[in-house]
Protein backbone atom coordinates (compact mmCIF):
# COMPACT_ATOMS: atom_id res chain seq x y z
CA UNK A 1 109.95 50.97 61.53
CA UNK A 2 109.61 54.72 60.75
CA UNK A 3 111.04 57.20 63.41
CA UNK A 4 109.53 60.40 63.66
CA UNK A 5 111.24 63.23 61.20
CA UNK A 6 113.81 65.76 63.43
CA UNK A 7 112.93 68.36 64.75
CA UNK A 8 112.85 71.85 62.82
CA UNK A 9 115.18 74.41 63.17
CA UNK A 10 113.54 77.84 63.14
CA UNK A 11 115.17 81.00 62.47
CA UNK A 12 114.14 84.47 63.87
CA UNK A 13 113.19 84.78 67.86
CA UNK A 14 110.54 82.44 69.05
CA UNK A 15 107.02 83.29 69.88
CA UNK A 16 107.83 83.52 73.46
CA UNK A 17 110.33 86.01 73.15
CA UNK A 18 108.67 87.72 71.38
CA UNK A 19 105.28 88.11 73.78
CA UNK A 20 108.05 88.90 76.38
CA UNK A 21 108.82 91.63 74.55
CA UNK A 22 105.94 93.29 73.64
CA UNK A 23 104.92 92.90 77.70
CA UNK A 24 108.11 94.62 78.26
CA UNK A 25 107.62 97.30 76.31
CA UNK A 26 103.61 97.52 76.99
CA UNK A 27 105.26 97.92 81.21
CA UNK A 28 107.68 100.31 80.33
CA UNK A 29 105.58 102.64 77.95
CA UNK A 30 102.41 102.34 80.95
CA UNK A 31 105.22 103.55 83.64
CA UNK A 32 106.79 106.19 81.42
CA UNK A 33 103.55 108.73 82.19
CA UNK A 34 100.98 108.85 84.66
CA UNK A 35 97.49 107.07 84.44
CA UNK A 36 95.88 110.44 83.89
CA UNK A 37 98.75 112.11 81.36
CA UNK A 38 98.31 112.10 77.85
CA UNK A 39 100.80 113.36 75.10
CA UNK A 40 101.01 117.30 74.34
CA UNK A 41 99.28 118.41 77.24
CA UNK A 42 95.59 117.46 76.53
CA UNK A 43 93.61 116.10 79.14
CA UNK A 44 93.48 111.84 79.03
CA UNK A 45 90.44 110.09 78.25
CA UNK A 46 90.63 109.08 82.54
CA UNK A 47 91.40 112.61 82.82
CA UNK A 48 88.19 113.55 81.03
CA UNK A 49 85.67 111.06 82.48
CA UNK A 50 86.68 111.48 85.77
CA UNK A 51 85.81 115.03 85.35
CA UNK A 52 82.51 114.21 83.72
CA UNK A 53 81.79 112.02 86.36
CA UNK A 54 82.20 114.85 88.55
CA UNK A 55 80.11 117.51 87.09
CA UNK A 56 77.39 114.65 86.94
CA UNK A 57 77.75 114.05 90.44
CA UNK A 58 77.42 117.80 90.95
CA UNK A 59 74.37 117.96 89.00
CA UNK A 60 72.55 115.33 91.17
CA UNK A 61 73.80 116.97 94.14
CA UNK A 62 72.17 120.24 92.72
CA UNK A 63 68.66 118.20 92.13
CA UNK A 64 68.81 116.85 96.24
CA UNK A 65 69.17 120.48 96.78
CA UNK A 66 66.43 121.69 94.90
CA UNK A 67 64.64 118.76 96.10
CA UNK A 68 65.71 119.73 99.95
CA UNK A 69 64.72 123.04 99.31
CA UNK A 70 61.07 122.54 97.84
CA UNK A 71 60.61 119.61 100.84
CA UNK A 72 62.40 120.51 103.58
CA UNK A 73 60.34 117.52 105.66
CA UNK A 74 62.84 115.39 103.63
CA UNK A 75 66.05 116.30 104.94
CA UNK A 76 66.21 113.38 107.62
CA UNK A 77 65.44 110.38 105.03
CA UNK A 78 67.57 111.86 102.27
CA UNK A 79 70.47 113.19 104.10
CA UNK A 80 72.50 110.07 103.84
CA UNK A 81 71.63 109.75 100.19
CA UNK A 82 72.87 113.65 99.39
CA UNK A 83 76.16 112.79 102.00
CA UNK A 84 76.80 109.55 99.55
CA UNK A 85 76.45 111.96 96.58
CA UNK A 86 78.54 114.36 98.11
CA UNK A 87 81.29 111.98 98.71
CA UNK A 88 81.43 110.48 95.07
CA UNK A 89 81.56 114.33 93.25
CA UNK A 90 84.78 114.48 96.30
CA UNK A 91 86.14 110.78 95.03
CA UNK A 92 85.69 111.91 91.30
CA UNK A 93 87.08 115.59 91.72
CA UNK A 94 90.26 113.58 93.02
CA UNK A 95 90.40 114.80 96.42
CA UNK A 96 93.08 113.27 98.58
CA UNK A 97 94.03 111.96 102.30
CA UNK A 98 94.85 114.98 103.48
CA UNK A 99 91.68 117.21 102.34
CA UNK A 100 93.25 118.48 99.05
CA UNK A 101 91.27 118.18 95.77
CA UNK A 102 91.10 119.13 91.87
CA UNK A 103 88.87 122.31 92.13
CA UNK A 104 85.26 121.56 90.98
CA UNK A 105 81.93 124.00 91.29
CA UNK A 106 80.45 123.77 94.53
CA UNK A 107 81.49 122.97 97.65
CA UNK A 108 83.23 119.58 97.05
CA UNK A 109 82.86 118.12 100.61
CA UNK A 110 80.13 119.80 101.73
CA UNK A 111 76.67 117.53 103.16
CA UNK A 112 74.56 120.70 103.20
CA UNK A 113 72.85 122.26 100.45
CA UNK A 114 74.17 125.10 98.14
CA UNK A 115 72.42 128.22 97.62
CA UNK A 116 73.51 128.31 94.43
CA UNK A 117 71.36 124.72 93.43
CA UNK A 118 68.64 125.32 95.65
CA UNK A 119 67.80 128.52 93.94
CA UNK A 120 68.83 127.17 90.39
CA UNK A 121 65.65 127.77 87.72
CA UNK A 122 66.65 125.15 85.75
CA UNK A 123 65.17 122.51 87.82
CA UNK A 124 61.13 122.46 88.22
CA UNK A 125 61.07 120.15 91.96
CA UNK A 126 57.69 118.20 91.82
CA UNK A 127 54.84 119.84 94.26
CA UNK A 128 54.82 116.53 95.78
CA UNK A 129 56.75 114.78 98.05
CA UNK A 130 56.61 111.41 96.44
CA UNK A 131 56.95 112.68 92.94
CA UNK A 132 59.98 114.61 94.35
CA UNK A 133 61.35 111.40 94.96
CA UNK A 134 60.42 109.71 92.11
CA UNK A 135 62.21 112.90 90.31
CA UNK A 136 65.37 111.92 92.71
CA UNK A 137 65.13 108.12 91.79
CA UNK A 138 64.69 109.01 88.03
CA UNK A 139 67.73 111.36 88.07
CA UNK A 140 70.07 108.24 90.24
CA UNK A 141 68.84 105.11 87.68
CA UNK A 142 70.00 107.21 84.73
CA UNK A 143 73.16 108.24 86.31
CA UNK A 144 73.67 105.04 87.54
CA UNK A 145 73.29 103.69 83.91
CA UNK A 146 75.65 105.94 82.33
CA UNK A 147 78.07 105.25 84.63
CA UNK A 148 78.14 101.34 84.17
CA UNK A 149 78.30 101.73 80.55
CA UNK A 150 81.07 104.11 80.90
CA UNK A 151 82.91 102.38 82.89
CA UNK A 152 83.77 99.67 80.23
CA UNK A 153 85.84 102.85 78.47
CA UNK A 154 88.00 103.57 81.59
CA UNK A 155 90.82 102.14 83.07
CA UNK A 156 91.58 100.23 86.48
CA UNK A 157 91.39 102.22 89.94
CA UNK A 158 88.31 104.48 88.10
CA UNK A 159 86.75 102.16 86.11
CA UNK A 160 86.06 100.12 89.72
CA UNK A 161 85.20 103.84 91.45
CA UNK A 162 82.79 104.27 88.59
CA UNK A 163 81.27 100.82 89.39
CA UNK A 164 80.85 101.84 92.95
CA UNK A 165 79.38 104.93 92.39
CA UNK A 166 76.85 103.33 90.07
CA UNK A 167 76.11 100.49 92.26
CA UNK A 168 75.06 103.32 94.87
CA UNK A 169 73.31 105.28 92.51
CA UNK A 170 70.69 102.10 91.92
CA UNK A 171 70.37 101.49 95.58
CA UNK A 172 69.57 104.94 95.72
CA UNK A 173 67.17 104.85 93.29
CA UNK A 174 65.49 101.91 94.79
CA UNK A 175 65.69 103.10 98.05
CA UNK A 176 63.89 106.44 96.44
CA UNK A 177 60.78 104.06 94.74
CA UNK A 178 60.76 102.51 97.85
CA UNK A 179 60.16 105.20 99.72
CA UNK A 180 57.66 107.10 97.39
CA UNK A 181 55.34 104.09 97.55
């Protein structure tokens, strides 16, 4: 009869001490510094994309503007659509509970149209009203786009606001087709 041969004795820490430590370390390096800090003072990569995310934001918020102020018989179907817009540039500029926010161009909160984009020569608004939107639903799809992709690169609480945003952005630009048909 042949018994099995004894066990081995291995020297050095096991596996499983050492995973334990490396998820040790990995928690107590991720709570030395903030999600948005990076070292020597330069902006994180969240830091960054939630800024991008914000200009981009602003810059569709300039073409409803532009769009608004071209087609003014628009307001009522695409003043939910510019509020939604309006709310993600807040979300992305990092405004708070209480009102406060990381300063961004524009009026951060703000439903209404700014002077500023309405007058802007940089975008030519379609004559018509359906090509208008079609501009509109153009300019949400490829935002939309960007923003899932990018969202792969950033981490938790802005990778899922990202997500959001972008999941709006399509409905937007469906709602948009829909409406130009």
């Amino acid at each position: 009869m042949s018994y099995p041969p004894p066990p081995r004795t291995l020297s050095g820490p096991r596996r499983r001490s050492l995973l334990a430590s490396a998820a040790g370390a990995a928690l107590l390096v991720g709570c030395s510094a903030g999600p948005d800090s990076a070292a020597g003072g330069t902006p994180s990569v969240t830091a960054r994309a939630r800024a991008r995310a914000a200009r981009d934001s602003e810059g569709l918020l300039e073409r409803y503007d532009a769009v608004l102020a071209a087609h003014p018989a628009l307001a009522e179907p695409l003043g939910p659509l510019r509020a939604q817009v309006a709310a993600h540039r807040a979300a992305f500029a990092g405004r708070t509970a209480t009102g406060t926010q990381a300063p961004v161009s524009g009026s951060a909160g703000s439903a209404a149209p700014t002077a500023a984009a309405a007058s802007s020569p940089a975008l030519a608004v379609p004559a018509g009203e359906k090509d208008a939107l079609a501009f509109l639903a153009t300019a949400e799809r490829s935002l939309a786009d960007r923003r899932a992709k990018d969202l792969l690169d950033v981490p938790g609480e802005l990778a899922r606001l990202m997500a959001s945003a972008a999941a709006a952005g399509a409905a937007h630009a469906y709602l948009l087709t829909e409406g130009a048909k």
